[in-house]
C-alpha atoms as a PDB file:
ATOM      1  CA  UNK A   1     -18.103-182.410-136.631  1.00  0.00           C
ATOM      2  CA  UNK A   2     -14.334-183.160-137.353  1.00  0.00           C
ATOM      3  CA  UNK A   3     -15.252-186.911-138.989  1.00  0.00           C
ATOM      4  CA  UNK A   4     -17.116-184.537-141.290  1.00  0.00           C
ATOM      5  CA  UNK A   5     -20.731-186.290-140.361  1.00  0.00           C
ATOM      6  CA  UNK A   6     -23.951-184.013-140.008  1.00  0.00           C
ATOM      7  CA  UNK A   7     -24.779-183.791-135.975  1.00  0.00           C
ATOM      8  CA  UNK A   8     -28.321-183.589-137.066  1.00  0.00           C
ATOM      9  CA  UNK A   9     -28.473-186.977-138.253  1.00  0.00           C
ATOM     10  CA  UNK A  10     -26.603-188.442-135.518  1.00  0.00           C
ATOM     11  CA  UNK A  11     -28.924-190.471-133.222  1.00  0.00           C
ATOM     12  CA  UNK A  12     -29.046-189.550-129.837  1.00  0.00           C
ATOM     13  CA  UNK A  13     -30.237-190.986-126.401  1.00  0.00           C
ATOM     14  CA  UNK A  14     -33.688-189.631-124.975  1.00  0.00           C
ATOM     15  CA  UNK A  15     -35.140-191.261-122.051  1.00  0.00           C
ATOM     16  CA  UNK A  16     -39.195-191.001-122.077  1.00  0.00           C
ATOM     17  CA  UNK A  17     -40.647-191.787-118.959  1.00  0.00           C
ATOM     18  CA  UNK A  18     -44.556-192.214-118.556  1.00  0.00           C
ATOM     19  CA  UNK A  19     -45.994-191.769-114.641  1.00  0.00           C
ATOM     20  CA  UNK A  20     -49.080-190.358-113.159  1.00  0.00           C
ATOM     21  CA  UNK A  21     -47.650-189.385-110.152  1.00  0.00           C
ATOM     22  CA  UNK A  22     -45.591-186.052-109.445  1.00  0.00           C
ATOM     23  CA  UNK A  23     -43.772-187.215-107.096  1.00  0.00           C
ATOM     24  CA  UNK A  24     -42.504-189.832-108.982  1.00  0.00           C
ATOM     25  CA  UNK A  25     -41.747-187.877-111.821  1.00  0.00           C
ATOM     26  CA  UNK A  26     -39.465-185.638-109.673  1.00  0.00           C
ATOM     27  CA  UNK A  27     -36.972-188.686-107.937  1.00  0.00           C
ATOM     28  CA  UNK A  28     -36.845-189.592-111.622  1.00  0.00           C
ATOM     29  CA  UNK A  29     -35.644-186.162-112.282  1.00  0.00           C
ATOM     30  CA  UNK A  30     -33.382-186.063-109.961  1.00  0.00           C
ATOM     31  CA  UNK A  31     -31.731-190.074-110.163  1.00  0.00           C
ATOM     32  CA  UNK A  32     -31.597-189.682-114.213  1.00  0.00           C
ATOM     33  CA  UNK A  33     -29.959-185.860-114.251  1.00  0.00           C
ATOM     34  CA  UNK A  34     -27.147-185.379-116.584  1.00  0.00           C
ATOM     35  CA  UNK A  35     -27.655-188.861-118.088  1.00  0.00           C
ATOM     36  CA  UNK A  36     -29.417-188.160-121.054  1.00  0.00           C
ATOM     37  CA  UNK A  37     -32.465-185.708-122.375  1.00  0.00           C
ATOM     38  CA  UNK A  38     -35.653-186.784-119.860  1.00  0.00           C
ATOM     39  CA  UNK A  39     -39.032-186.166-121.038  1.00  0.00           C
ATOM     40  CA  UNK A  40     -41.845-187.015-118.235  1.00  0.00           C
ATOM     41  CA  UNK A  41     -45.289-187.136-119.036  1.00  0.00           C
ATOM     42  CA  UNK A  42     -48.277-188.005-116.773  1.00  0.00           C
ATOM     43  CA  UNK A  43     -49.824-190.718-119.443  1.00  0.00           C
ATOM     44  CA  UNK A  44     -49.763-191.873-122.757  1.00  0.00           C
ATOM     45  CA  UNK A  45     -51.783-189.980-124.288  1.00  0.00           C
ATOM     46  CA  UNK A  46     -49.489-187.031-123.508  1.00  0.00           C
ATOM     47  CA  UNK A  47     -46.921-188.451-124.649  1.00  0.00           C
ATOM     48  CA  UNK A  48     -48.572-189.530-128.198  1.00  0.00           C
ATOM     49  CA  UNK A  49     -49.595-185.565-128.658  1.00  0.00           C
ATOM     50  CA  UNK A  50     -45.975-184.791-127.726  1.00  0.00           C
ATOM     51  CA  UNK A  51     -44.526-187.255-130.557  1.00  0.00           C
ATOM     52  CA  UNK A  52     -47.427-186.428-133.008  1.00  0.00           C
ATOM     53  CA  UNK A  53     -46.409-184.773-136.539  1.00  0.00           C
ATOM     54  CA  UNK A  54     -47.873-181.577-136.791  1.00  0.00           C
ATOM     55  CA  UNK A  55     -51.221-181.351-138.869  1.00  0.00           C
ATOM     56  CA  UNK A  56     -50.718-178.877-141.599  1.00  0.00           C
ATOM     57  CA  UNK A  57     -53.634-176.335-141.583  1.00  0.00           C
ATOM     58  CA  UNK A  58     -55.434-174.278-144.680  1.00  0.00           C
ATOM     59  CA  UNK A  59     -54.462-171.170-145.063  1.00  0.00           C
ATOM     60  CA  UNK A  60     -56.092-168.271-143.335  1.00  0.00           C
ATOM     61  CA  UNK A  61     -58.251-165.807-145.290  1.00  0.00           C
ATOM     62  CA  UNK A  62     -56.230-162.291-145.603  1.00  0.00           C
ATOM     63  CA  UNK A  63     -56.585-160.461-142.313  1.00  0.00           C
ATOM     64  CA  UNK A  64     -57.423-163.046-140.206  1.00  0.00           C
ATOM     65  CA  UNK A  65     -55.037-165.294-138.171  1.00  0.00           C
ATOM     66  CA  UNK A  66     -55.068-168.987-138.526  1.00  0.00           C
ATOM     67  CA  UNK A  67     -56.885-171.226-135.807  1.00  0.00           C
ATOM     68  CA  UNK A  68     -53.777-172.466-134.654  1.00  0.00           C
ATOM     69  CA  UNK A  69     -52.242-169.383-133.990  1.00  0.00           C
ATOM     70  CA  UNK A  70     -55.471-168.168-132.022  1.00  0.00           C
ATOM     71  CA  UNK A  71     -55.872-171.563-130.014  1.00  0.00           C
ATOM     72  CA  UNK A  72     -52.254-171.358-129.409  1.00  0.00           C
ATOM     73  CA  UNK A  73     -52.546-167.620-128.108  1.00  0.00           C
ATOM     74  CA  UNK A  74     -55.463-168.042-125.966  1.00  0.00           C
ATOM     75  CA  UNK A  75     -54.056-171.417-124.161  1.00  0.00           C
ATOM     76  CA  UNK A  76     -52.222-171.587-120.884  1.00  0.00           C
ATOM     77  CA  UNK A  77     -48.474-172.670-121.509  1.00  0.00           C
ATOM     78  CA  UNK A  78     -45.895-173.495-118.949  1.00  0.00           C
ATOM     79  CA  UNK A  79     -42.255-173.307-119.748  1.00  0.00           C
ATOM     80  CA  UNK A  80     -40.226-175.470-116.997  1.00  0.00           C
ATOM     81  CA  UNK A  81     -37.168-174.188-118.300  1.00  0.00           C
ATOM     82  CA  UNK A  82     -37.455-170.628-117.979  1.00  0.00           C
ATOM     83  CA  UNK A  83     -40.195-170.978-114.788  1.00  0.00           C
ATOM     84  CA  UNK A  84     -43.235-168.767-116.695  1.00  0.00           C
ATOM     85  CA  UNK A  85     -46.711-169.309-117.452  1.00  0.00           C
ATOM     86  CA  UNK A  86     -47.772-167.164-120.799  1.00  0.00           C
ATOM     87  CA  UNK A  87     -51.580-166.581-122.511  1.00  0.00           C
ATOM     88  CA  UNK A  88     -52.831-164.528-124.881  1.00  0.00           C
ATOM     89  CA  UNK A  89     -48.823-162.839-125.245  1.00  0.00           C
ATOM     90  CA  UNK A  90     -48.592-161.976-121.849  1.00  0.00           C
ATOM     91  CA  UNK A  91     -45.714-163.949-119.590  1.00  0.00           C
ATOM     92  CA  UNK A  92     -45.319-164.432-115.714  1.00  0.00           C
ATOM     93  CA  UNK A  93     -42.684-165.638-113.859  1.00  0.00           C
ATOM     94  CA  UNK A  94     -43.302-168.315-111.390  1.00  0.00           C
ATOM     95  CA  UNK A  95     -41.339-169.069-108.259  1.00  0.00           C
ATOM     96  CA  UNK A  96     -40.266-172.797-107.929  1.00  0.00           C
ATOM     97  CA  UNK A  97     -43.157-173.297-105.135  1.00  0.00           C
ATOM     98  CA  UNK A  98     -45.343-171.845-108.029  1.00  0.00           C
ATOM     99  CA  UNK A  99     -44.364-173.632-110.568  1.00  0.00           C
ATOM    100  CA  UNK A 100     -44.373-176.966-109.322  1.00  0.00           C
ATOM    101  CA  UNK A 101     -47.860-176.448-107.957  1.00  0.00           C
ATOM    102  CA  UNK A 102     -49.391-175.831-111.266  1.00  0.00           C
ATOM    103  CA  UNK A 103     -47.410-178.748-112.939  1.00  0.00           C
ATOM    104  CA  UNK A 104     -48.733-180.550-109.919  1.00  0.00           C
ATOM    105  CA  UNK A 105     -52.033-179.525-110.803  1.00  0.00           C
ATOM    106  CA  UNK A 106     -52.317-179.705-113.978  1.00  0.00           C
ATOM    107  CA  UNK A 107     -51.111-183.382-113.741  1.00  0.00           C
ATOM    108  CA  UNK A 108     -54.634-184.400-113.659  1.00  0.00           C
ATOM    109  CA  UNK A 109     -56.533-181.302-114.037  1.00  0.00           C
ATOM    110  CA  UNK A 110     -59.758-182.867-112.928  1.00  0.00           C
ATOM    111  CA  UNK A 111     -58.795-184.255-109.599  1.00  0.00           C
ATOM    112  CA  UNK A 112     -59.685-182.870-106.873  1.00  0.00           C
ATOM    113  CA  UNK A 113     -55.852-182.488-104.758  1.00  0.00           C
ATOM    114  CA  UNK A 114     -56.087-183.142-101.031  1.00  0.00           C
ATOM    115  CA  UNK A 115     -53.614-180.126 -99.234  1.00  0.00           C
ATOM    116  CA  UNK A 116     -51.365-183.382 -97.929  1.00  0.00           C
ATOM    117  CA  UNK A 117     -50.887-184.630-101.559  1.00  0.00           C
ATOM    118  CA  UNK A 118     -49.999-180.667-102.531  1.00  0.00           C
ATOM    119  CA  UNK A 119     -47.603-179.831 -99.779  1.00  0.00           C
ATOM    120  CA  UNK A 120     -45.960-183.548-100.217  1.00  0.00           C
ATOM    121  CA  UNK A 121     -45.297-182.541-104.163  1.00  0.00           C
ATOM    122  CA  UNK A 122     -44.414-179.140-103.302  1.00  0.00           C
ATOM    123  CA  UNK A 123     -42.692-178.655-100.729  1.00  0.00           C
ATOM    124  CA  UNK A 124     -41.478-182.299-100.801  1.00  0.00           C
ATOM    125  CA  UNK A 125     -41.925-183.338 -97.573  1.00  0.00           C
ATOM    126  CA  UNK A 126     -44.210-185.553 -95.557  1.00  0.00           C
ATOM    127  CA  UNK A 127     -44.302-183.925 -91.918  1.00  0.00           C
ATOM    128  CA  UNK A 128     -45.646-180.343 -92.014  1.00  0.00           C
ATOM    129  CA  UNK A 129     -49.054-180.409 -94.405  1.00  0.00           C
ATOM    130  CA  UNK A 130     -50.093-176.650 -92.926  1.00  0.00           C
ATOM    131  CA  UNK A 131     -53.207-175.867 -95.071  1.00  0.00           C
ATOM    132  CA  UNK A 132     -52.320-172.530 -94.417  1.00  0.00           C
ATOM    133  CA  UNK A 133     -48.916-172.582 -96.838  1.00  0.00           C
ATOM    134  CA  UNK A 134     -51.028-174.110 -99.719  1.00  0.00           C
ATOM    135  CA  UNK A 135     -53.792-171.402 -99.206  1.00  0.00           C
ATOM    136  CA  UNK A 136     -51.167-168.489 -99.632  1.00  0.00           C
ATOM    137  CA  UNK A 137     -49.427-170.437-102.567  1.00  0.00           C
ATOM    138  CA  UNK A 138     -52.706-170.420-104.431  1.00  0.00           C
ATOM    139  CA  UNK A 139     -53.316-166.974-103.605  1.00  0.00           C
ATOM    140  CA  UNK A 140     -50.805-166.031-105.089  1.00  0.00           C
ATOM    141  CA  UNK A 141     -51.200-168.073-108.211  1.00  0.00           C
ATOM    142  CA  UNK A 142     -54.411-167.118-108.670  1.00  0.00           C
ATOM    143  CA  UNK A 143     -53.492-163.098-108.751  1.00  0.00           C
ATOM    144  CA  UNK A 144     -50.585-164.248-111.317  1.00  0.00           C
ATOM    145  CA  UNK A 145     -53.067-166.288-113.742  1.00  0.00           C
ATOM    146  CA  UNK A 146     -55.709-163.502-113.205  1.00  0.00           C
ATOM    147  CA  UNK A 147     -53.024-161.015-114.454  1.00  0.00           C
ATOM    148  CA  UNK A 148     -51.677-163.207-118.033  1.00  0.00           C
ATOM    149  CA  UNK A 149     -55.855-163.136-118.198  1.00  0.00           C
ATOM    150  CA  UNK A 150     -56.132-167.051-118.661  1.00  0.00           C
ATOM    151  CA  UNK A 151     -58.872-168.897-118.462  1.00  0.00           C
ATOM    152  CA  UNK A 152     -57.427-171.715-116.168  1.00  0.00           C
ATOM    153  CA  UNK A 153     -58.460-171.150-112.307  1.00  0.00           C
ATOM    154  CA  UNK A 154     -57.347-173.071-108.919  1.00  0.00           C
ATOM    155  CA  UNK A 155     -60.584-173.401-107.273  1.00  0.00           C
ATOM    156  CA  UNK A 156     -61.092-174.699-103.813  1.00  0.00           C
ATOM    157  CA  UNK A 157     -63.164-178.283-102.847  1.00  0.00           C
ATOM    158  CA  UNK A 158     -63.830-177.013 -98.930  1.00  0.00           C
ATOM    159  CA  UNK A 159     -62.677-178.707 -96.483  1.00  0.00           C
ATOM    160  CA  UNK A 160     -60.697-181.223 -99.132  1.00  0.00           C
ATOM    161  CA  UNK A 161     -58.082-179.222-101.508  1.00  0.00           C
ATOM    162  CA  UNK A 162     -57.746-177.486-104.955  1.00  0.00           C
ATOM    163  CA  UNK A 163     -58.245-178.347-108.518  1.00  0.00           C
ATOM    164  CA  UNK A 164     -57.216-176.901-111.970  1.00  0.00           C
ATOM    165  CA  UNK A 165     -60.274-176.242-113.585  1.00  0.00           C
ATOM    166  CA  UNK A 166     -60.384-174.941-116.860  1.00  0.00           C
ATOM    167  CA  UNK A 167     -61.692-177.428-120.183  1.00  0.00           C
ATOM    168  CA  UNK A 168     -58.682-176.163-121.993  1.00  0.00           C
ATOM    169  CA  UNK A 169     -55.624-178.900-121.208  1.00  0.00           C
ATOM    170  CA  UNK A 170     -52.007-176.590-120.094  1.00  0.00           C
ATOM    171  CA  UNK A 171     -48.957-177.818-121.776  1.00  0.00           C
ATOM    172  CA  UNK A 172     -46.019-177.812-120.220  1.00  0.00           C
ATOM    173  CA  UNK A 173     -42.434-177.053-122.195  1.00  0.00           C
ATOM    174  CA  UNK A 174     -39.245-177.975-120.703  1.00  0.00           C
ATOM    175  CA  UNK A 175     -39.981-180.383-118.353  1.00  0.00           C
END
């Protein structure tokens, strides 16, 4: 820097904010753009394994890979920045529509989505709700998770709406 200080230790603004709901997550997106580095998370206790210093691990015996790197390899990660899902060292691109269904989903990986709550964090809108758009949007997801060979999978609750069902949680990078 020309004043000759380090950049690195230079503090810097970072807005953290904590919401369960997609849709709010998104108008924050879009009202705090360009003001500072955003990080949303769905609760707290995403946010504490965000922040958390690494745990250093034991070395692995020769000719084996360390846990880490084999938990790391055979979980589901989603990169918001470069729109791709990647397990086990294989990477697919997601469209948009993709992508911010299985954020959406993986928001609370549990719940049981209703096709309204889907298309309204989707496609953002509150009119159209065809169950037939969110059908062909999983479809599709499905064949692309199939293909990385994760174990995560979309199933359907009849007559209600999807869930992300897999025990493993997916992390989500550059959000």
């Amino acid at each position: 820097m020309p004043d000759g200080s380090d950049p690195a230790e230079e503090p810097f603004p970072l807005v953290i904010a904590v919401t369960p709901s997609p849709a709010e997550r998104i108008r924050l997106a879009e009202r705090l753009e360009g003001v500072a580095p955003l990080l949303l998370v769905s609760d707290l206790d995403e946010l504490r394994k965000l922040i958390a210093a690494p745990q250093r691990l034991p070395p692995a015996p020769p000719g084996r890979a360390s846990p880490a790197v084999e938990a790391a390899d055979d979980t589901l990660l989603i990169d918001s920045a470069r729109s791709t899902a990647r397990c086990r060292g294989r990477e697919v691109g997601l469209t948009r529509l993709e992508h911010d269904l299985l954020t959406c989903l993986n928001t609370e990986p549990i719940r049981v989505w209703s096709y309204a709550e889907l298309h309204r964090s989707v496609w953002r809108d509150e009119g159209l709700q065809r169950k037939a758009d969110v059908q062909s949007l999983v479809k599709r997801l499905r064949r692309k998770l199939t293909g990385i060979g994760t174990g995560v999978t979309i199933d359907a609750v009849r007559g209600v709406g999807f869930r992300l069902t897999d025990h493993r949680q997916p992390r989500v990078s550059g959000s």
